[in-house]
N, C-alpha and C. Protein backbone atom coordinates (compact mmCIF):
# COMPACT_ATOMS: atom_id res chain seq x y z
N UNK A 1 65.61 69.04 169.76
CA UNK A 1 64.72 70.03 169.19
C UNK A 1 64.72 71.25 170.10
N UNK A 2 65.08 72.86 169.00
CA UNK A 2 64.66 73.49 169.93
C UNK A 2 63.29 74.70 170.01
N UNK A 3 62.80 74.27 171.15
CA UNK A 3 61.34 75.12 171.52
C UNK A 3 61.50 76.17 172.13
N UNK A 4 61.34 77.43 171.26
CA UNK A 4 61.12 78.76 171.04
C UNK A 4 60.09 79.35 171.63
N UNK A 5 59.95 79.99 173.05
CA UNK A 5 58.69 80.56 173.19
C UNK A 5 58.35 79.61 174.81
N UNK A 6 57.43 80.23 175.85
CA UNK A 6 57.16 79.82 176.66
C UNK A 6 56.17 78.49 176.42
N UNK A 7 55.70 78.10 177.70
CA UNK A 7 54.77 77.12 177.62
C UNK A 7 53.18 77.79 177.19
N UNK A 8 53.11 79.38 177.37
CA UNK A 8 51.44 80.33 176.62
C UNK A 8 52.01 79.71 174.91
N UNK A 9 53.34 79.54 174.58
CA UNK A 9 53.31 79.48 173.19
C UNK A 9 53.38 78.04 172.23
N UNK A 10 53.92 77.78 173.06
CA UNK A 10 54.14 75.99 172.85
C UNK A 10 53.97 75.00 174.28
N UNK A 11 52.70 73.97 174.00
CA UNK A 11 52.53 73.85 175.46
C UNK A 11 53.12 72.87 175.83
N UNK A 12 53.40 71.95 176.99
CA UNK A 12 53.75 71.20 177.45
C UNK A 12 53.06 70.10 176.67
N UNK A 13 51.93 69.97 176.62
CA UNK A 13 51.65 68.82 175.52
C UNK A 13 52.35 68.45 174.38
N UNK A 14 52.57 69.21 173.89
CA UNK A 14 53.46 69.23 172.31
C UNK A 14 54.82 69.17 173.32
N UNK A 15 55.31 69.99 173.97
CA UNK A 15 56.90 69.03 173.99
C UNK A 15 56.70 67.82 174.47
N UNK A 16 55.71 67.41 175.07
CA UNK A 16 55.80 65.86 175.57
C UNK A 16 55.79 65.00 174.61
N UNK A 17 54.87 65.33 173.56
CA UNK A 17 54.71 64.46 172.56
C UNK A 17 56.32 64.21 171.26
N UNK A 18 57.02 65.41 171.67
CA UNK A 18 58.04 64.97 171.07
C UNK A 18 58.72 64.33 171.73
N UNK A 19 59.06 64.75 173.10
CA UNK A 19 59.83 64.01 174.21
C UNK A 19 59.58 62.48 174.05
N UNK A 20 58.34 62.03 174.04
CA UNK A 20 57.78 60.31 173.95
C UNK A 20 58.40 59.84 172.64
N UNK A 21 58.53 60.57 171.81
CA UNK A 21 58.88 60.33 170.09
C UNK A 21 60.50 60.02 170.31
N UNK A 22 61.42 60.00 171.76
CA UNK A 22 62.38 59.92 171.83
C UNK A 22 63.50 61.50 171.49
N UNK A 23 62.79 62.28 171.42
CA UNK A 23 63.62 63.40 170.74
C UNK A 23 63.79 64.44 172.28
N UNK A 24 65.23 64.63 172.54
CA UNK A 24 64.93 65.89 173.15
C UNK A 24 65.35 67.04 172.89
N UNK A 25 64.34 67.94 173.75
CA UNK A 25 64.14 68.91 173.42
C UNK A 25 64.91 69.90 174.52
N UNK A 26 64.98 71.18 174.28
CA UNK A 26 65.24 72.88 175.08
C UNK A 26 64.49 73.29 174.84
N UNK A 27 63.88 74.16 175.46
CA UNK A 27 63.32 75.48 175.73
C UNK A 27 63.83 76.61 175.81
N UNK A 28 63.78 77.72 174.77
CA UNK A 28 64.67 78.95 174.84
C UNK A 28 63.37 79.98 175.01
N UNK A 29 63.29 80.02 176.30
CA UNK A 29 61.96 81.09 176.82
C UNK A 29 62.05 82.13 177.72
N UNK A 30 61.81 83.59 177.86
CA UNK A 30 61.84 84.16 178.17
C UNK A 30 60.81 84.64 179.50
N UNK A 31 60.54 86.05 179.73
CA UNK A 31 58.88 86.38 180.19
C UNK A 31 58.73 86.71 179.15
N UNK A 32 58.97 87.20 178.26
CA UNK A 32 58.07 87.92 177.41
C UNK A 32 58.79 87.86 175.66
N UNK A 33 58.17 88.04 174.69
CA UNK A 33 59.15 87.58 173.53
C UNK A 33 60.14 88.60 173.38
N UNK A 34 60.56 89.62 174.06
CA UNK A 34 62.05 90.46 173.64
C UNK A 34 62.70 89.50 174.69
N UNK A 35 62.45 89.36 175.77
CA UNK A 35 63.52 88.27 176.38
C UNK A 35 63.96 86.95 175.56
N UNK A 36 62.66 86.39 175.11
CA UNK A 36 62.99 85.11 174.65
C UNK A 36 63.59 85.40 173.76
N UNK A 37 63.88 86.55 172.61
CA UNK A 37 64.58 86.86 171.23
C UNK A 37 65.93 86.77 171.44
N UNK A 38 66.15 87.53 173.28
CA UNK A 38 67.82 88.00 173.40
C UNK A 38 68.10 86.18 174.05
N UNK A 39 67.63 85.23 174.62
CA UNK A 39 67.77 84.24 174.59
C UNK A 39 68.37 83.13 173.70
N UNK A 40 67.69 83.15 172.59
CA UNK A 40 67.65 83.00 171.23
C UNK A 40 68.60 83.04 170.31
N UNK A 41 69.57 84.53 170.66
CA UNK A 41 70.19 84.99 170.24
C UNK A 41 71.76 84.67 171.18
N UNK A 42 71.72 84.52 172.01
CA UNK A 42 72.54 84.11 172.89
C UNK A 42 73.21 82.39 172.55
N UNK A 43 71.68 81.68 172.80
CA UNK A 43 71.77 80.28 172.26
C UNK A 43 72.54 80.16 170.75
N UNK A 44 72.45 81.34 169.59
CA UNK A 44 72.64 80.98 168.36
C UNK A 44 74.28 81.55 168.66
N UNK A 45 74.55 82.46 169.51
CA UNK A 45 76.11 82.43 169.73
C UNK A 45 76.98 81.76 170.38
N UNK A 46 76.19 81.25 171.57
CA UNK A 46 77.00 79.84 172.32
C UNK A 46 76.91 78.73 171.38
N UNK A 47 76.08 77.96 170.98
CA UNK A 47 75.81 76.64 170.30
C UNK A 47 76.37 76.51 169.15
N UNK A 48 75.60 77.18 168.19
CA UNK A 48 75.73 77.31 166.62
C UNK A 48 77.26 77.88 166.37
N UNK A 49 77.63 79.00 167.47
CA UNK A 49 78.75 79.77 166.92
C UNK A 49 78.97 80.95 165.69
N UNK A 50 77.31 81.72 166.43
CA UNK A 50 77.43 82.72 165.12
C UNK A 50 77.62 83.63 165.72
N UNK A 51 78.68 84.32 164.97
CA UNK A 51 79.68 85.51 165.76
C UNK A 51 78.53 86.66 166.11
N UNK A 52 78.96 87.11 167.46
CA UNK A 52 78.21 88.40 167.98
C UNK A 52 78.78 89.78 167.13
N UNK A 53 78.37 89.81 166.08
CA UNK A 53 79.15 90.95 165.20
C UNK A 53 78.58 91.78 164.91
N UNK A 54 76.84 91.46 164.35
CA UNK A 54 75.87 91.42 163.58
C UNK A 54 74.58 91.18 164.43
N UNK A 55 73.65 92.36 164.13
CA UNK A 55 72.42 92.31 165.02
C UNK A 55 71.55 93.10 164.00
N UNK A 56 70.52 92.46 164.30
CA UNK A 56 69.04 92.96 163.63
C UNK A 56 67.54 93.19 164.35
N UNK A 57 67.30 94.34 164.27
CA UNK A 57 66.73 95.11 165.58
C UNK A 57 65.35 95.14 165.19
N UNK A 58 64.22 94.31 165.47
CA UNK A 58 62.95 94.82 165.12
C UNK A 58 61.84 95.00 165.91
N UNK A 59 60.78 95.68 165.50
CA UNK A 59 59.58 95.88 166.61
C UNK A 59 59.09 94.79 167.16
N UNK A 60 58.89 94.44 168.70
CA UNK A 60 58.28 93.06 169.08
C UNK A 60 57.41 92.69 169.22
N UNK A 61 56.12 93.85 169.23
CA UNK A 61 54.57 93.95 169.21
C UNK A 61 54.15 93.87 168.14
N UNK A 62 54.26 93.37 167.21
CA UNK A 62 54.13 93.81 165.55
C UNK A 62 55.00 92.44 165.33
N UNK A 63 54.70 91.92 164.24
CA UNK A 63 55.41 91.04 163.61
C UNK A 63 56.01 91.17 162.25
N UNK A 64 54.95 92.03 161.32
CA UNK A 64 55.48 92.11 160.06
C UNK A 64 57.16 92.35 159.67
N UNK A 65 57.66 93.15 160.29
CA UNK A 65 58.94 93.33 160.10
C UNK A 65 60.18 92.34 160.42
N UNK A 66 60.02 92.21 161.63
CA UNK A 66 60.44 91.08 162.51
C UNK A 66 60.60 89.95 161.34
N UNK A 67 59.67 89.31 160.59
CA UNK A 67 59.20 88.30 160.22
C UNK A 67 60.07 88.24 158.67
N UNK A 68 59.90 89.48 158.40
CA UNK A 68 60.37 89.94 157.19
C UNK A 68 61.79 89.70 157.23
N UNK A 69 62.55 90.33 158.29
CA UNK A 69 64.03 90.24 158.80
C UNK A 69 64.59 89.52 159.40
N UNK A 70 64.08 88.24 159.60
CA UNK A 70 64.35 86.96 160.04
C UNK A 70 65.27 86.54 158.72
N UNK A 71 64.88 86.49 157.98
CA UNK A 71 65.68 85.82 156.47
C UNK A 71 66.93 86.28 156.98
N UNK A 72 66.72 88.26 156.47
CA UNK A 72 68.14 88.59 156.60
C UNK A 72 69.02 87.88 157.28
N UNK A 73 68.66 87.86 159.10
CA UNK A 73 69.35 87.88 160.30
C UNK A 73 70.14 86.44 160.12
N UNK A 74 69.01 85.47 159.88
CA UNK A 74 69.93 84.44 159.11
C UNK A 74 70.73 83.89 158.22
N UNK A 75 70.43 84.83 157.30
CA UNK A 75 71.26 84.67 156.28
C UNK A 75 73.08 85.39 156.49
N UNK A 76 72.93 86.10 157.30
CA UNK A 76 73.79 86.96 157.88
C UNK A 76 74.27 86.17 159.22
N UNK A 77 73.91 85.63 159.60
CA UNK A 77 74.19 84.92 161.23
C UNK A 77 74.09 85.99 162.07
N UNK A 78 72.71 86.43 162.05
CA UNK A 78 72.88 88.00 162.72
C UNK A 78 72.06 87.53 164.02
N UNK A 79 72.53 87.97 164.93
CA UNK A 79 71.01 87.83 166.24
C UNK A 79 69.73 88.85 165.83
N UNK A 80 68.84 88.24 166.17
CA UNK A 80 67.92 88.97 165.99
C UNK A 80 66.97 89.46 167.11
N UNK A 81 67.04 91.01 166.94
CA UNK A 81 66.82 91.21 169.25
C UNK A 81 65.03 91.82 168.48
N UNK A 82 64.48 92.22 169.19
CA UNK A 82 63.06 92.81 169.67
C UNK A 82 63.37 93.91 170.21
N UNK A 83 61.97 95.26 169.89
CA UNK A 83 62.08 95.94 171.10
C UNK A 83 60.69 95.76 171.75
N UNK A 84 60.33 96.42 172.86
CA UNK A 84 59.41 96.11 173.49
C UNK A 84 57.80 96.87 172.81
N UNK A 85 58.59 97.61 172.05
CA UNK A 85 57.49 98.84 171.56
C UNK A 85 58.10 99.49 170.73
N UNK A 86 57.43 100.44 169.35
CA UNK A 86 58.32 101.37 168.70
C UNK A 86 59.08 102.55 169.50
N UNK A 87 58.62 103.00 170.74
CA UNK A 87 58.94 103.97 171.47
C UNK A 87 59.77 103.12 172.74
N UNK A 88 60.43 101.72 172.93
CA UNK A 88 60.65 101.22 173.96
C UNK A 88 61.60 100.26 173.42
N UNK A 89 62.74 100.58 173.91
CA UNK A 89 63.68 99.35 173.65
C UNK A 89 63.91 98.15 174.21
N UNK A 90 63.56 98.00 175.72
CA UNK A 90 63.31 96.77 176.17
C UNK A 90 64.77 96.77 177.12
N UNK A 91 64.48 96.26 178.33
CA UNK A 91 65.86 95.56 179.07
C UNK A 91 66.37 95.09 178.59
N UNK A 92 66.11 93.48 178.06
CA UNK A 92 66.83 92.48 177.68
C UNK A 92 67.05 92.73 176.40
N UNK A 93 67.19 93.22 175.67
CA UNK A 93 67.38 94.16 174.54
C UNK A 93 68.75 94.72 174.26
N UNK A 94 68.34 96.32 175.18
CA UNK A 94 69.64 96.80 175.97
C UNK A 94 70.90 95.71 176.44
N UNK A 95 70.31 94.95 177.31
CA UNK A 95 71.45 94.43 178.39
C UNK A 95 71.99 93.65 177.03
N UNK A 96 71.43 93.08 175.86
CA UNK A 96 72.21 91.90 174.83
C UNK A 96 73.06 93.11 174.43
N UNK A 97 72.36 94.04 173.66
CA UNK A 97 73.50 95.09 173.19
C UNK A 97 74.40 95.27 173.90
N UNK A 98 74.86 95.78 174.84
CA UNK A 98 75.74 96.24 175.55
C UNK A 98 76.60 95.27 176.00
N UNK A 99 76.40 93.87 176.60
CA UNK A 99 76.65 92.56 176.51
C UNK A 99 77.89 92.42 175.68
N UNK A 100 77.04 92.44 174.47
CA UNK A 100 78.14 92.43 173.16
C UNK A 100 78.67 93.52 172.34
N UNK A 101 79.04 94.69 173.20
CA UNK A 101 79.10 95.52 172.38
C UNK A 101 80.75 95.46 172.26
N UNK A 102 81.41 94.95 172.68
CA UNK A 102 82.77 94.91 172.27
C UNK A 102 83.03 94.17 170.83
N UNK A 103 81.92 93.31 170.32
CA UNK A 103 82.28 93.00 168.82
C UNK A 103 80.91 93.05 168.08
N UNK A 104 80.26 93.58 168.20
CA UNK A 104 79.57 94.38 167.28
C UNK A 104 79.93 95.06 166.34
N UNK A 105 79.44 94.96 165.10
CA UNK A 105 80.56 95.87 163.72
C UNK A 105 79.58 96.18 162.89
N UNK A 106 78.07 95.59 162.96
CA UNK A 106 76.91 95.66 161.94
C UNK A 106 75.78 95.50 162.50
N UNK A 107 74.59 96.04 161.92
CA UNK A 107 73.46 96.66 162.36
C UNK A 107 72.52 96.70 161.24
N UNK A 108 71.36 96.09 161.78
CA UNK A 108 69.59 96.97 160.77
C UNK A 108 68.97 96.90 161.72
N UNK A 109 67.80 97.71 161.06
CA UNK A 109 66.96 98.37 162.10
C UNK A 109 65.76 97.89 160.83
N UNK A 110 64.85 97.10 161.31
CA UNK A 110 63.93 96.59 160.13
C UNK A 110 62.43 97.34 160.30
N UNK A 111 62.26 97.84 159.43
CA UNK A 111 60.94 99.08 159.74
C UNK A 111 61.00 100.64 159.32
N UNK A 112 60.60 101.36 159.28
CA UNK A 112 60.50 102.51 159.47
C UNK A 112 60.32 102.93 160.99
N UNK A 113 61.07 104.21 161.18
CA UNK A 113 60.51 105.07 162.34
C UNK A 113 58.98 104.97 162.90
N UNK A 114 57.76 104.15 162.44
CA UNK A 114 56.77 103.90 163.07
C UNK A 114 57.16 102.77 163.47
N UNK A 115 57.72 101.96 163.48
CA UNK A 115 58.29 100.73 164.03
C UNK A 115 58.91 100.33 164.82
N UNK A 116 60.59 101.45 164.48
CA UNK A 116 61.45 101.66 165.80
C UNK A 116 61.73 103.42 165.58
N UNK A 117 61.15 104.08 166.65
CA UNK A 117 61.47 105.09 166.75
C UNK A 117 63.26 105.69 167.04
N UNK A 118 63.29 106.52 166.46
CA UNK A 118 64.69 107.43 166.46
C UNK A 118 65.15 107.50 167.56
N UNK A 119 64.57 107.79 168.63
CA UNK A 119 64.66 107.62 170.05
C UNK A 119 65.35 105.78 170.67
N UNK A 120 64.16 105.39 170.05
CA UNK A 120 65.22 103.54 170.30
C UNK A 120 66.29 103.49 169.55
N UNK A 121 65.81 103.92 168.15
CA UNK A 121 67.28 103.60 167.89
C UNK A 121 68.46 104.26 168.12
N UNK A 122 68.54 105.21 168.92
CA UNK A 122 69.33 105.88 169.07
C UNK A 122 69.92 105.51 170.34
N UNK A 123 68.62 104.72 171.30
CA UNK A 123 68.98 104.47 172.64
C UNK A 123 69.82 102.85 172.41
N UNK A 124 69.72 102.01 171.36
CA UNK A 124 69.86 100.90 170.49
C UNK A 124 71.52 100.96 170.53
N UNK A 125 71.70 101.79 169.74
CA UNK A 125 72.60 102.10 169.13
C UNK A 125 73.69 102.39 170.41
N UNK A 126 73.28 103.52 171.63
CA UNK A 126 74.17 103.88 172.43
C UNK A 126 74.51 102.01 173.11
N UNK A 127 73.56 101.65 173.23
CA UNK A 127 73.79 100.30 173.96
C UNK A 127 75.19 99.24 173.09
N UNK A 128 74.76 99.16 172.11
CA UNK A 128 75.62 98.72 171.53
C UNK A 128 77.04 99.27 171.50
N UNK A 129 77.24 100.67 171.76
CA UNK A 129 78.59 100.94 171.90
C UNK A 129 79.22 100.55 173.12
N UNK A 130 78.60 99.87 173.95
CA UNK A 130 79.32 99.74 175.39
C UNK A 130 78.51 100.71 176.36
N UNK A 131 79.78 101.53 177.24
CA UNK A 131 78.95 102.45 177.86
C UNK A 131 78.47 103.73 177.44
N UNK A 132 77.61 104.42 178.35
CA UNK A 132 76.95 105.57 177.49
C UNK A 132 78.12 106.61 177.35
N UNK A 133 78.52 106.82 176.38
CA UNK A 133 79.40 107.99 175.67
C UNK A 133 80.43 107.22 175.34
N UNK A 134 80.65 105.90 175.49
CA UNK A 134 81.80 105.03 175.34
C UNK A 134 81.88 104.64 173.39
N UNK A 135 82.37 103.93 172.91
CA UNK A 135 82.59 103.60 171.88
C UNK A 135 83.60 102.16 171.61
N UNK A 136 82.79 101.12 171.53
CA UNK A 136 83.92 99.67 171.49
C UNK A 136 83.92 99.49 169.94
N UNK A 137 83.19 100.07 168.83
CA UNK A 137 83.58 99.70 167.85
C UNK A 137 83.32 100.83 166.52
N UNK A 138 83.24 101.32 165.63
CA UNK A 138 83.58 102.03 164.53
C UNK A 138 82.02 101.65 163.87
N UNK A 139 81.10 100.83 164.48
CA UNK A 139 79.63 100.72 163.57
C UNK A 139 78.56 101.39 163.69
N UNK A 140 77.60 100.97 163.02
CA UNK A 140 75.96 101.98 163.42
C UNK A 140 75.02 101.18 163.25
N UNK A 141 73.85 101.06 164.35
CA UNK A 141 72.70 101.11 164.01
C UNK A 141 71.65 101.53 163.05
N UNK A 142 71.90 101.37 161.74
CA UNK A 142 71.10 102.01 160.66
C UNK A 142 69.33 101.48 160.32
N UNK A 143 68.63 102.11 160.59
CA UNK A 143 67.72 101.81 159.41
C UNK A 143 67.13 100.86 158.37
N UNK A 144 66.67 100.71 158.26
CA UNK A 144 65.84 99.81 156.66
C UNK A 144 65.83 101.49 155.72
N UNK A 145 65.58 100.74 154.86
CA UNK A 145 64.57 101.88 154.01
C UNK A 145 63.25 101.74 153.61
N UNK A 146 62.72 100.72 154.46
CA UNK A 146 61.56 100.60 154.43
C UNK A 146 60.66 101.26 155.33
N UNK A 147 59.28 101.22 155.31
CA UNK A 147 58.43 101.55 156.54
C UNK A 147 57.82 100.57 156.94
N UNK A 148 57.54 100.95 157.87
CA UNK A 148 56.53 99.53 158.28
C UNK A 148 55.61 98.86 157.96
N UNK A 149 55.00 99.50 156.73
CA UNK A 149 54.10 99.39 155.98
C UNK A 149 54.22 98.39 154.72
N UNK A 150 55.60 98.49 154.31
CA UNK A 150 56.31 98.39 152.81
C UNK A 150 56.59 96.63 153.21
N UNK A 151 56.69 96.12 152.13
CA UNK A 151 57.20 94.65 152.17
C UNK A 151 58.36 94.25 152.03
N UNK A 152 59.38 95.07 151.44
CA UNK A 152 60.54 94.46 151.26
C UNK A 152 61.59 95.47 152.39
N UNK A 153 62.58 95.07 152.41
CA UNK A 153 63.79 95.72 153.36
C UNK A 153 64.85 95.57 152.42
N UNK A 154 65.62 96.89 152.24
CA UNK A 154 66.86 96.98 151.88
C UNK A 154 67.88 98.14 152.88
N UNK A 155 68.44 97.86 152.93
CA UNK A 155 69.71 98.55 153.60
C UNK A 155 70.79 99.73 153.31
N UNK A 156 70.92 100.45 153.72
CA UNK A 156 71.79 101.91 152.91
C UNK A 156 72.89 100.92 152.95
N UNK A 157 74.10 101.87 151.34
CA UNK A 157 75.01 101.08 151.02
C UNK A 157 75.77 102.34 150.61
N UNK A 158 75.23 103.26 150.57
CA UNK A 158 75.97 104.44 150.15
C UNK A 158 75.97 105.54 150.70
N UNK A 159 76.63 106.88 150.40
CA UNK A 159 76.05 107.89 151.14
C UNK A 159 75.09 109.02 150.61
N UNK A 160 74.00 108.66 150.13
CA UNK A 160 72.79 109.06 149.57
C UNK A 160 71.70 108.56 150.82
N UNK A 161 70.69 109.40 150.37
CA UNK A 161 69.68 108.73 151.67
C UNK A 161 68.84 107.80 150.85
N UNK A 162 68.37 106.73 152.10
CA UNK A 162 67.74 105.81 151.11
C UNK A 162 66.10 105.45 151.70
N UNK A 163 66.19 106.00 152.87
CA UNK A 163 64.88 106.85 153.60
C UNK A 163 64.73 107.83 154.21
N UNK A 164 63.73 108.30 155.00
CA UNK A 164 63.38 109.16 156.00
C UNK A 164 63.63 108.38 157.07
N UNK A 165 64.28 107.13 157.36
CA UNK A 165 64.54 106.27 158.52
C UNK A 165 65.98 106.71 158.46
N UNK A 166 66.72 106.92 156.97
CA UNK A 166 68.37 106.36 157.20
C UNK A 166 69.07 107.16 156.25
N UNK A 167 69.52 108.62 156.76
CA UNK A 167 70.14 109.41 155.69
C UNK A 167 71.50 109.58 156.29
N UNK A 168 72.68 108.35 155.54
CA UNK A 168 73.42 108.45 155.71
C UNK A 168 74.76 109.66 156.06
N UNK A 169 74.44 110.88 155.62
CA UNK A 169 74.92 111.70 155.77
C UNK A 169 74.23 112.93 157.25
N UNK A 170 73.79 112.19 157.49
CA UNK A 170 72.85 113.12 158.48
C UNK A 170 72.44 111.96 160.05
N UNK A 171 72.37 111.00 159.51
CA UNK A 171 71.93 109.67 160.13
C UNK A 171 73.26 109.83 161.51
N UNK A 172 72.81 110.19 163.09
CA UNK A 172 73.70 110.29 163.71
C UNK A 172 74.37 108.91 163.91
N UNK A 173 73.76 107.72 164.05
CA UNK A 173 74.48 106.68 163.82
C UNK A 173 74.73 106.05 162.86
N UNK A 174 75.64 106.57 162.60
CA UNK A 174 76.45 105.91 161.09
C UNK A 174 77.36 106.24 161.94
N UNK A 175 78.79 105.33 162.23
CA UNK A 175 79.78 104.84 162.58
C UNK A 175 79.32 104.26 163.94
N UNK A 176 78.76 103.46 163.92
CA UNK A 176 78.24 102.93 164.99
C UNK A 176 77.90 101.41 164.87
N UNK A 177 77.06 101.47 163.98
CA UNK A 177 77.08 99.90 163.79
C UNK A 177 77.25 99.05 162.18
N UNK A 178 77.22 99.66 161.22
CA UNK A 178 77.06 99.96 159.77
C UNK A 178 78.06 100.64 159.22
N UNK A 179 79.07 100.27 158.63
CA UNK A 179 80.10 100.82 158.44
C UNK A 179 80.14 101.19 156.76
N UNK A 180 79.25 100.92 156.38
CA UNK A 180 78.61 101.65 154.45
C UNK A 180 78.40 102.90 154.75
N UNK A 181 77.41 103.72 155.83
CA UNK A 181 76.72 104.52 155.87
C UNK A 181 77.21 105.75 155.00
């Protein structure tokens, strides 16, 4: 079994009680939940074997989105990173992007700009290319077309804008991680 989240989130009682049940368990924990996400995400590319290709970027103080884009990320075999704040991308964040930025090819950004600011994603996005001004792959960091507000998430597919988060024709990252844009 694996346990997601420190011992503030899941305590030692409960893994013991599975531990006694004969089952064991891991711990994929961080300090803080953008660490534990890029953890997470690490574990689902060593273990599982889901290609580092595909990443899905959401606010980590906030859940709605996150929560929302979990489906996607899985359904996609996408990692799914955190940032630390809408205005804050987070170390362990950064360091996963950049990490993997040699096969990175796809990208969402789940939220509106109150969620992940233009600024992260932009700082998101440079990470993912490797080094700063570097370029390891032809994708982009795009957008939802949602806000943070909205319930559903869909993704630009064309070159029309499909928010104020993601106007493909204007959207500086498009060839960066999103290769529709």
């Amino acid at each position: 079994m694996i346990i997601v989240g420190g011992t503030a989130s899941v305590s030692p009682a409960v893994e013991a009680a599975v531990t006694a049940k004969g089952i064991q368990t891991e711990r994929l924990a961080g300090t803080n939940r953008v660490e534990t996400a890029a953890k997470v995400a690490d574990f689902a590319v060593a273990q599982l074997k889901w290609p580092a290709t595909h990443v899905d970027l959401s606010r980590g103080d906030a859940f709605p989105d996150s929560l929302a884009g979990a489906a996607h990320a899985g359904k996609n075999k996408a990692a799914a990173l955190l940032t630390e704040s809408p205005t804050a991308l987070g170390a362990a964040t950064k360091t996963w992007l950049s990490a993997h930025a040699s096969t990175l090819t796809a990208g969402h950004i789940n939220g509106g700009t109150a969620a992940v600011s233009a600024a992260v994603e932009a700082e998101a996005t440079e990470a993912a290319k490797g080094t700063p001004g570097g370029s390891s792959t032809t994708s982009s960091l795009v957008g939802s077309s949602t806000s943070s507000s909205s319930s559903s998430s869909t993704s630009s597919t064309s070159s029309s804008s499909t928010s104020s988060t993601s106007t493909s024709t204007t959207n500086p990252l498009c060839g960066v991680l999103e290769p529709l844009c």
